[in-house]
PDB file of N, CA and C in Angstrom:
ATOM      1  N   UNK A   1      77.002  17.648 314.348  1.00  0.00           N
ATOM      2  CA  UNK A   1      75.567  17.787 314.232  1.00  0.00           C
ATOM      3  C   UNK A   1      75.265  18.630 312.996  1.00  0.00           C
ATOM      4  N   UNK A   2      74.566  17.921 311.810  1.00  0.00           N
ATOM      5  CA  UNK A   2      73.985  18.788 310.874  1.00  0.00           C
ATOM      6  C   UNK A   2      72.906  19.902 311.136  1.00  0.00           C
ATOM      7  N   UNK A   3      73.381  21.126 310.200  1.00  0.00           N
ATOM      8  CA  UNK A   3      71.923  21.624 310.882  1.00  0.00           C
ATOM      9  C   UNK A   3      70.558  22.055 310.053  1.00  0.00           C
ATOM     10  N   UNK A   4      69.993  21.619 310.502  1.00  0.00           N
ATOM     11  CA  UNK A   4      68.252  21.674 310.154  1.00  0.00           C
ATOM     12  C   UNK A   4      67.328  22.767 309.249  1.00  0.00           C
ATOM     13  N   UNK A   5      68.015  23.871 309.823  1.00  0.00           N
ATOM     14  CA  UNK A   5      68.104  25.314 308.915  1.00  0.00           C
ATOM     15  C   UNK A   5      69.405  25.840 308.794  1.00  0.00           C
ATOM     16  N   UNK A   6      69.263  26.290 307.487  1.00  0.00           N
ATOM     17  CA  UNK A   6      70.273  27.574 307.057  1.00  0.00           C
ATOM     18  C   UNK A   6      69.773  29.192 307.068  1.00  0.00           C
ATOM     19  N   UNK A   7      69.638  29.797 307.453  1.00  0.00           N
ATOM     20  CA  UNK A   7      69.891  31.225 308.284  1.00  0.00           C
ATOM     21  C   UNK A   7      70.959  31.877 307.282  1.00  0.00           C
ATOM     22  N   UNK A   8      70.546  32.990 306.666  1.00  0.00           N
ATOM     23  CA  UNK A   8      70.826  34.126 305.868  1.00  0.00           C
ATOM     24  C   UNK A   8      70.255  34.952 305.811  1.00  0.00           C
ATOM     25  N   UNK A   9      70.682  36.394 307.032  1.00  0.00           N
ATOM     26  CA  UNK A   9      69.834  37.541 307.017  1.00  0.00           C
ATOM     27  C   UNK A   9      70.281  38.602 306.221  1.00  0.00           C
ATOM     28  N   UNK A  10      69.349  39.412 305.780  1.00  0.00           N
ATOM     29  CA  UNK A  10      69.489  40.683 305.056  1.00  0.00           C
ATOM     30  C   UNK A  10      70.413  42.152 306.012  1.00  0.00           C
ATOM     31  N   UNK A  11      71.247  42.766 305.321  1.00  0.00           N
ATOM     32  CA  UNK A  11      71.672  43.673 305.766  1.00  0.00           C
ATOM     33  C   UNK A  11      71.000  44.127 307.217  1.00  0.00           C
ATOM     34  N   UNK A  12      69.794  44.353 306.437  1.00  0.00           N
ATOM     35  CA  UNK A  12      68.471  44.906 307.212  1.00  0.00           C
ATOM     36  C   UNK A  12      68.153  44.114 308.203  1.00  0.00           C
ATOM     37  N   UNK A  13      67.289  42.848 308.084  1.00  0.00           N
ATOM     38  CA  UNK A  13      67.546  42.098 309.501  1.00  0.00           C
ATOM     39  C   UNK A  13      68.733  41.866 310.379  1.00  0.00           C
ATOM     40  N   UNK A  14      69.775  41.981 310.003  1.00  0.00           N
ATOM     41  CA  UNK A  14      70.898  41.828 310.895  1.00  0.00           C
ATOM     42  C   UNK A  14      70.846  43.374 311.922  1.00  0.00           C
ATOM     43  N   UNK A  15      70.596  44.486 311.423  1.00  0.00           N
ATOM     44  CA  UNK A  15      70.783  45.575 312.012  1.00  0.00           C
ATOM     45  C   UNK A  15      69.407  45.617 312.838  1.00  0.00           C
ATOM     46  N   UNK A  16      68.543  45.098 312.528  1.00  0.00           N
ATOM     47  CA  UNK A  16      67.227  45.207 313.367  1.00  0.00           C
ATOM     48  C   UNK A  16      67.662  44.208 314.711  1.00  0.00           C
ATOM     49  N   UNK A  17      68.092  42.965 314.618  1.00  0.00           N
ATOM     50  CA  UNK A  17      67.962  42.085 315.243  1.00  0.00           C
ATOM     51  C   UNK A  17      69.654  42.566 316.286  1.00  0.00           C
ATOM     52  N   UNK A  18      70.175  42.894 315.621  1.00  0.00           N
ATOM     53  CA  UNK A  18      71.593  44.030 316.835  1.00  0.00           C
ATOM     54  C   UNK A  18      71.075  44.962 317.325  1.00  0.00           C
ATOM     55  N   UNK A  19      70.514  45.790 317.150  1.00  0.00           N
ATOM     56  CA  UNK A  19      69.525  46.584 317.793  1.00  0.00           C
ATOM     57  C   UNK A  19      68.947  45.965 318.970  1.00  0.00           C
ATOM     58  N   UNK A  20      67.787  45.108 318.500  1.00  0.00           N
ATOM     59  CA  UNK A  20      67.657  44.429 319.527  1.00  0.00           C
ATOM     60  C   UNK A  20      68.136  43.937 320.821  1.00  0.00           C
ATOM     61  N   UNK A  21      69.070  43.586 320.623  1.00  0.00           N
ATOM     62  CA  UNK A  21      69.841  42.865 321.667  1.00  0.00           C
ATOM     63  C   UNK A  21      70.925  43.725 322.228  1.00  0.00           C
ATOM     64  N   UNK A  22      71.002  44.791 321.417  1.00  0.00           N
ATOM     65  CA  UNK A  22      71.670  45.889 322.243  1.00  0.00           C
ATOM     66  C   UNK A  22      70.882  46.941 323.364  1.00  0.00           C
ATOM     67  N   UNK A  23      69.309  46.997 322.732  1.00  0.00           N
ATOM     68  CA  UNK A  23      68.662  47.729 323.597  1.00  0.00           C
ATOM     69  C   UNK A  23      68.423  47.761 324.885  1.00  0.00           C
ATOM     70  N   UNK A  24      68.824  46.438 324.957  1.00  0.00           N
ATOM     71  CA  UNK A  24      68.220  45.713 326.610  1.00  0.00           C
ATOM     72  C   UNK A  24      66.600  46.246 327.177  1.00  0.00           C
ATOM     73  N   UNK A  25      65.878  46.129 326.514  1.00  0.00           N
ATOM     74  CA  UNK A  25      64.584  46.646 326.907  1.00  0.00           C
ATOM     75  C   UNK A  25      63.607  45.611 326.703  1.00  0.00           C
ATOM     76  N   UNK A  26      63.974  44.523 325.912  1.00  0.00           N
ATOM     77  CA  UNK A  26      62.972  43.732 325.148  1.00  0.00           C
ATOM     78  C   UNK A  26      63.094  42.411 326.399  1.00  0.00           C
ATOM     79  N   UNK A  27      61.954  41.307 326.251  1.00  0.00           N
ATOM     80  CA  UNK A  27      62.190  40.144 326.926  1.00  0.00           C
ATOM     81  C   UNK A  27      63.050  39.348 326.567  1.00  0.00           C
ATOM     82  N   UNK A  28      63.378  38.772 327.742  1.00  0.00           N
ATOM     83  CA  UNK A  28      64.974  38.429 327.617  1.00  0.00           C
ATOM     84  C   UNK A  28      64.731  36.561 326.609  1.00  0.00           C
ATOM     85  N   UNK A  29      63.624  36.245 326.430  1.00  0.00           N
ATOM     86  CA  UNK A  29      63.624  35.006 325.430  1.00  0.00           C
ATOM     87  C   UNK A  29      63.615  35.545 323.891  1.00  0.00           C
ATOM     88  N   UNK A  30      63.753  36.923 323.814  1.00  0.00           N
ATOM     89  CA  UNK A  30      63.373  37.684 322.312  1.00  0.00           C
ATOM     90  C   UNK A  30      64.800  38.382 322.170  1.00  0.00           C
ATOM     91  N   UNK A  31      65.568  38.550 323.331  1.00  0.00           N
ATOM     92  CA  UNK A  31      66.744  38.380 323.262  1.00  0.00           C
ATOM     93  C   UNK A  31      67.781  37.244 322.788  1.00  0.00           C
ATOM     94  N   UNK A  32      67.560  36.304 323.602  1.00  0.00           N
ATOM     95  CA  UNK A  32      68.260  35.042 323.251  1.00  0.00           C
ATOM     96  C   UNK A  32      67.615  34.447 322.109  1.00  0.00           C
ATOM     97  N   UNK A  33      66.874  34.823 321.394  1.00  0.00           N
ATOM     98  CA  UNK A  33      66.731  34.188 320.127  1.00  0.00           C
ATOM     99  C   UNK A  33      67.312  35.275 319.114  1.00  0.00           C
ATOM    100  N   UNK A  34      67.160  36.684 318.942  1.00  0.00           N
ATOM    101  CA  UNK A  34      68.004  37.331 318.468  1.00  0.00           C
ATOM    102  C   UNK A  34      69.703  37.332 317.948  1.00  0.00           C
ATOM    103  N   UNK A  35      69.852  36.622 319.354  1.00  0.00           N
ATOM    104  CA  UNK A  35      71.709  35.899 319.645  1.00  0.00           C
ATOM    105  C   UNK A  35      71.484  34.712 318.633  1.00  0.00           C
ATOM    106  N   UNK A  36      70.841  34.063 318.632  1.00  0.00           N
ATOM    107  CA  UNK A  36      70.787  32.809 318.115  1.00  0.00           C
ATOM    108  C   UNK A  36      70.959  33.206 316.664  1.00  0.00           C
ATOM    109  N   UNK A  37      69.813  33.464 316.633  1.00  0.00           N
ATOM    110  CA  UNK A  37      69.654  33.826 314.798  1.00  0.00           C
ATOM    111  C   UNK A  37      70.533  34.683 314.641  1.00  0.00           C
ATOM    112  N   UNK A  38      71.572  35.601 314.763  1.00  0.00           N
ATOM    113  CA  UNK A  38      72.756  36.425 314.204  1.00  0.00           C
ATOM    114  C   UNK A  38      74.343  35.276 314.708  1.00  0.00           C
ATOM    115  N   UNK A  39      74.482  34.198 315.647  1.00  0.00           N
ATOM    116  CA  UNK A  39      75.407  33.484 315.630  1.00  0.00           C
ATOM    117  C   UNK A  39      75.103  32.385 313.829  1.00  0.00           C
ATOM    118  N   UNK A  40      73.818  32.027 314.013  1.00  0.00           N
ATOM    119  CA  UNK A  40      73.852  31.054 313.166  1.00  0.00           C
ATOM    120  C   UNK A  40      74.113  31.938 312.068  1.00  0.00           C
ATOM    121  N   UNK A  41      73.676  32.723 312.039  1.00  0.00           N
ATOM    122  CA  UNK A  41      74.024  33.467 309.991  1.00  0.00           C
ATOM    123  C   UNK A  41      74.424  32.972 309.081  1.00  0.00           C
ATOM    124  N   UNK A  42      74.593  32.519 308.033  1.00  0.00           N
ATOM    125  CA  UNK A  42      75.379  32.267 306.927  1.00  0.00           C
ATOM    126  C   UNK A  42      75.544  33.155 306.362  1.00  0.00           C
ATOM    127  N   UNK A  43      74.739  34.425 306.189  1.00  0.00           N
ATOM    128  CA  UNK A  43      74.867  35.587 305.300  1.00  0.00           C
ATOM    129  C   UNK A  43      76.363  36.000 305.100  1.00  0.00           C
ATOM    130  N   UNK A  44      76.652  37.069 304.466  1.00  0.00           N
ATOM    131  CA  UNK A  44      77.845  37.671 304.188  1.00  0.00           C
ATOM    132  C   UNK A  44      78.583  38.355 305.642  1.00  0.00           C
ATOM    133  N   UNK A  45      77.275  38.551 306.259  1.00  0.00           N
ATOM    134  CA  UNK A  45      78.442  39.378 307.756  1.00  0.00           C
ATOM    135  C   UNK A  45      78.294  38.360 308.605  1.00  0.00           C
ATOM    136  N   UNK A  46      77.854  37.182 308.628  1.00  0.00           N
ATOM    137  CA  UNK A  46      77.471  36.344 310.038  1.00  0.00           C
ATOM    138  C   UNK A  46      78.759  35.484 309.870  1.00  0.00           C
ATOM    139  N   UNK A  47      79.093  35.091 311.563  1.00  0.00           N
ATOM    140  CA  UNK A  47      79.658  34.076 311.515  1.00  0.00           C
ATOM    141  C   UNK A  47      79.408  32.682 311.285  1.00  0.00           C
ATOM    142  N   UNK A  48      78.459  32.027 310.877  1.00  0.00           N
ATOM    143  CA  UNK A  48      77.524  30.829 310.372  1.00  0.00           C
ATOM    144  C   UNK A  48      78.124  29.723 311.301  1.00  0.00           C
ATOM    145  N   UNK A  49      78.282  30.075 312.347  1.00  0.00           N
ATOM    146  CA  UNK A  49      78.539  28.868 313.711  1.00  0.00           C
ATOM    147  C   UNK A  49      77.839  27.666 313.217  1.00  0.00           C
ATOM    148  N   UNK A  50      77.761  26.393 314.183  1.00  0.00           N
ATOM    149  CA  UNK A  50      76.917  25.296 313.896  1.00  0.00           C
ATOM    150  C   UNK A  50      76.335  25.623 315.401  1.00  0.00           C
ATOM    151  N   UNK A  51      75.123  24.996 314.998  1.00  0.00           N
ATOM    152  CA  UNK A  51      74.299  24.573 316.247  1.00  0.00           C
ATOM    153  C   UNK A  51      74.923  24.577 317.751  1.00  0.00           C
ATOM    154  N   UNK A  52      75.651  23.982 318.231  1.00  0.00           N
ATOM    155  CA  UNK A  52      76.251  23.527 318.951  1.00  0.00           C
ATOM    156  C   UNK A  52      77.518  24.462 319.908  1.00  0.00           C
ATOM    157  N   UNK A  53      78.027  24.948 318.767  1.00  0.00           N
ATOM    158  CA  UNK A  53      78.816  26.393 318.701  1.00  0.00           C
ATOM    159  C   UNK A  53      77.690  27.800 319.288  1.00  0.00           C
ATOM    160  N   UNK A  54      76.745  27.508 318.508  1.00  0.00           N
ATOM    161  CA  UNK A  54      75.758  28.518 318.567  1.00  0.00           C
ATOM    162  C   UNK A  54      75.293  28.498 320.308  1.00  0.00           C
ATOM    163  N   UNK A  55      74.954  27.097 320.878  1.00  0.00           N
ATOM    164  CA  UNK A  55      74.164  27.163 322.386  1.00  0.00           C
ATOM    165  C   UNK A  55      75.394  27.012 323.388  1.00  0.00           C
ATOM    166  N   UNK A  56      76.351  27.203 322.966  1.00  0.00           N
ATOM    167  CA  UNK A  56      77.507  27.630 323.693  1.00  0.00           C
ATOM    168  C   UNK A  56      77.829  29.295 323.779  1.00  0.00           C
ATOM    169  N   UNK A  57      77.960  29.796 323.081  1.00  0.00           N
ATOM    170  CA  UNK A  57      78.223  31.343 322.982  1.00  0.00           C
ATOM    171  C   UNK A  57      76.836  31.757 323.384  1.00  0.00           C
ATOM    172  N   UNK A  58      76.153  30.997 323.260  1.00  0.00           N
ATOM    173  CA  UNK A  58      74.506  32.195 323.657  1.00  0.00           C
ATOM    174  C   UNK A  58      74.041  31.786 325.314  1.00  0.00           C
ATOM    175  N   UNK A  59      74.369  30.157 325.527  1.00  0.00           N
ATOM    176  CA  UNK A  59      74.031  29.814 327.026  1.00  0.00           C
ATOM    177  C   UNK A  59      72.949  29.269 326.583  1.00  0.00           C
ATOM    178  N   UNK A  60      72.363  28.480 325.724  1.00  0.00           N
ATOM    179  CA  UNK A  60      71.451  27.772 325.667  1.00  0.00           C
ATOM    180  C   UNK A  60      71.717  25.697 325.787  1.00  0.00           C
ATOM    181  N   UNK A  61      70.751  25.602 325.859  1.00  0.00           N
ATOM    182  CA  UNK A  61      70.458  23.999 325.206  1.00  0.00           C
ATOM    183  C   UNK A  61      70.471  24.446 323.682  1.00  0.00           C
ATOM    184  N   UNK A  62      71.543  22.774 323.358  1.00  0.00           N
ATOM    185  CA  UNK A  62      71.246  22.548 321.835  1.00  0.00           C
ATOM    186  C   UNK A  62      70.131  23.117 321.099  1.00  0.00           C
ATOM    187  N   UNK A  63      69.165  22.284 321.688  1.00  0.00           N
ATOM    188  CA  UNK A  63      67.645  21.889 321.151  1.00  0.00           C
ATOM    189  C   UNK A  63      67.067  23.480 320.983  1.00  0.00           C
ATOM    190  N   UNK A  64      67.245  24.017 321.773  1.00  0.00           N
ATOM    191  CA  UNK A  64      66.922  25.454 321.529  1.00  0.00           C
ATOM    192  C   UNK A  64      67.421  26.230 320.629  1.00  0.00           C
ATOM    193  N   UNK A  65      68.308  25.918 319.769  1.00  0.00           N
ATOM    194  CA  UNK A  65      69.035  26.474 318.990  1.00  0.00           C
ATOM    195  C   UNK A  65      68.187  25.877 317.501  1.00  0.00           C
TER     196      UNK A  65
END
């Protein structure tokens, strides 16, 4: 599956968006998109998963990814 966007966060968004999802305080759909967008990464620290890869490690549907 090709994917649709490419995803490259800044130092800075990556540490905001780990934060996030470390806090456990936030709603849990602002969570799982957090996961999402730091699996997909392409940036220099992300692992740049594909889609598919991505709604496996997070527990989603594809389509949600």
């Amino acid at each position: 599956m090709k994917k649709k966007y490419i995803i490259r966060l800044s130092e800075e968004g990556q540490q905001s968006l780990t934060g996030l999802v470390r806090k456990g305080k936030e709603a849990a759909y602002r969570r799982t998109h957090a996961q999402i967008l730091l699996s997909a990464d392409e940036g220099v620290h992300g692992p740049g998963l594909q889609d598919k890869e991505v709604a496996e490690r997070v527990g989603v549907h594809h389509r949600t990814v």
